[in-house]
Protein backbone atom coordinates (compact mmCIF):
# COMPACT_ATOMS: atom_id res chain seq x y z
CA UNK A 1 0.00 0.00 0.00
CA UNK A 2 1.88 3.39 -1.20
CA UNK A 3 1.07 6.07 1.25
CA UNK A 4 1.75 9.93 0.94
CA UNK A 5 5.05 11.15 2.13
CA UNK A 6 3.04 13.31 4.60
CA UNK A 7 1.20 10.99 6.04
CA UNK A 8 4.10 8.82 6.76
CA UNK A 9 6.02 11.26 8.35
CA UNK A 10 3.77 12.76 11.12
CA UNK A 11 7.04 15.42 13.14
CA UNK A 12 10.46 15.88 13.34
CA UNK A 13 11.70 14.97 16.79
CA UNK A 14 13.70 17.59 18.71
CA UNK A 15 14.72 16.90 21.94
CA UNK A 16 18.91 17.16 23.85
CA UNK A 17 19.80 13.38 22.53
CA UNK A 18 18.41 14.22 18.30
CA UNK A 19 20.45 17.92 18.38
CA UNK A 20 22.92 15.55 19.64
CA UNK A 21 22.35 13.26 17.01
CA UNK A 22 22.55 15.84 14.10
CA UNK A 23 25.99 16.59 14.28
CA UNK A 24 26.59 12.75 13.10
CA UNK A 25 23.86 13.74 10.22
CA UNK A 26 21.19 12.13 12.21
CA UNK A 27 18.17 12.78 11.98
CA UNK A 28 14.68 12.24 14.03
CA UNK A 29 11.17 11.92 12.74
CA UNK A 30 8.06 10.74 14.52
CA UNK A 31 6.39 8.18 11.86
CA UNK A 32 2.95 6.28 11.01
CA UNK A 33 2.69 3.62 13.14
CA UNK A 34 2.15 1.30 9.87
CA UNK A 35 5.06 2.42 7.70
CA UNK A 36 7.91 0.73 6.99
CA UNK A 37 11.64 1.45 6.49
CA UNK A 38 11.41 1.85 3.00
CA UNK A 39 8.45 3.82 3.16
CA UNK A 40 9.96 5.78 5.48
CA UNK A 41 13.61 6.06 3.67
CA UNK A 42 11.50 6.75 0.20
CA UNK A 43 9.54 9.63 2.08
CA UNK A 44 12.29 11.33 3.41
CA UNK A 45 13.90 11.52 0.51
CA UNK A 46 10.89 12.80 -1.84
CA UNK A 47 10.23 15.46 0.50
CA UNK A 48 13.73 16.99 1.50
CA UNK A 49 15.40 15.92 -1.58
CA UNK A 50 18.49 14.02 0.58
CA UNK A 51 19.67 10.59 -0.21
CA UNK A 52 19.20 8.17 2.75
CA UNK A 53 21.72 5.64 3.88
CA UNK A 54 20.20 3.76 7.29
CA UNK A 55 17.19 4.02 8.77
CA UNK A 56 16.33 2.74 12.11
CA UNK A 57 13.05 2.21 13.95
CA UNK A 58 11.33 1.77 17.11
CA UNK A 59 7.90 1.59 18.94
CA UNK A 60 8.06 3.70 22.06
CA UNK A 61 5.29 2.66 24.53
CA UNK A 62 2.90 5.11 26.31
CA UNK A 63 2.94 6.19 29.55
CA UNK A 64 0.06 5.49 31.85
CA UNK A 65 -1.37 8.83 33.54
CA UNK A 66 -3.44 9.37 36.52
CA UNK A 67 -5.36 11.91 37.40
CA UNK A 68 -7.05 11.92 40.76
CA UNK A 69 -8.62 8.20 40.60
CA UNK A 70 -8.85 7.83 36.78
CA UNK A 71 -6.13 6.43 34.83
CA UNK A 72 -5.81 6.89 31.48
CA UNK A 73 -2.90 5.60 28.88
CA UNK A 74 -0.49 8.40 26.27
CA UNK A 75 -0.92 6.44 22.92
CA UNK A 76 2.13 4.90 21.26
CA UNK A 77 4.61 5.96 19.00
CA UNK A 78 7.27 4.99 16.36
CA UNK A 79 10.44 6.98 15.76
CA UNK A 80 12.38 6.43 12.88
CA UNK A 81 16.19 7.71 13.28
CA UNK A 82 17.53 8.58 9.56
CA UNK A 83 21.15 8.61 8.37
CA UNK A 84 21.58 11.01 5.45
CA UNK A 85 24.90 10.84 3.18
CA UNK A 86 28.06 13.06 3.75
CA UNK A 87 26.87 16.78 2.61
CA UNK A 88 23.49 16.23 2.91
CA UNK A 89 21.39 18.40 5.61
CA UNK A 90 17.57 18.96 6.38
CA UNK A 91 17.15 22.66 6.39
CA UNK A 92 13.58 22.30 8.70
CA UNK A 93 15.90 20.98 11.43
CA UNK A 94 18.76 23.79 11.16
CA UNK A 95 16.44 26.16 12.04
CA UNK A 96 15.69 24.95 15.07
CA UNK A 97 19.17 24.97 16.29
């Protein structure tokens, strides 16, 4: 099933550890829970024009929250770590450095 490139990639993920991350031409993304890696790698490089070497993956679970005596559950996510070639650079995350 070939998705859109925007609904694969749902955020870039900035936190300490991703600016971290960047300076080894790393790069963060939250993704659709569905997508693949080659989804992913083909979606990254449609939309910001960069040619992908790695891409990694991983489902981070929710948290469970209370409040008072009602619990509820933060829904999970998947975070996709991509490795761009020597030179290349997403501009959308140099601008928030």
């Amino acid at each position: 099933m070939i998705r859109d490139a925007h609904d694969i990639l749902i955020k870039p993920l900035v936190t300490e550890k991703t600016t971290i991350l960047m300076e080894q031409n790393k790069y963060s993304f939250i993704v659709n829970k569905k997508a693949n890696k080659i989804e992913i790698r083909n979606a990254v490089e449609s939309l910001f024009k960069v040619r992908v070497l790695n891409v990694t993956t991983r489902i981070v679970k929710g948290k469970i929250k209370r409040m008072g005596r009602t619990q509820g559950k933060r829904p999970d996510t998947k975070r996709a770590v991509v490795t761009l070639a020597a030179g290349d650079r997403i501009e959308v995350f140099s601008a928030l450095q």
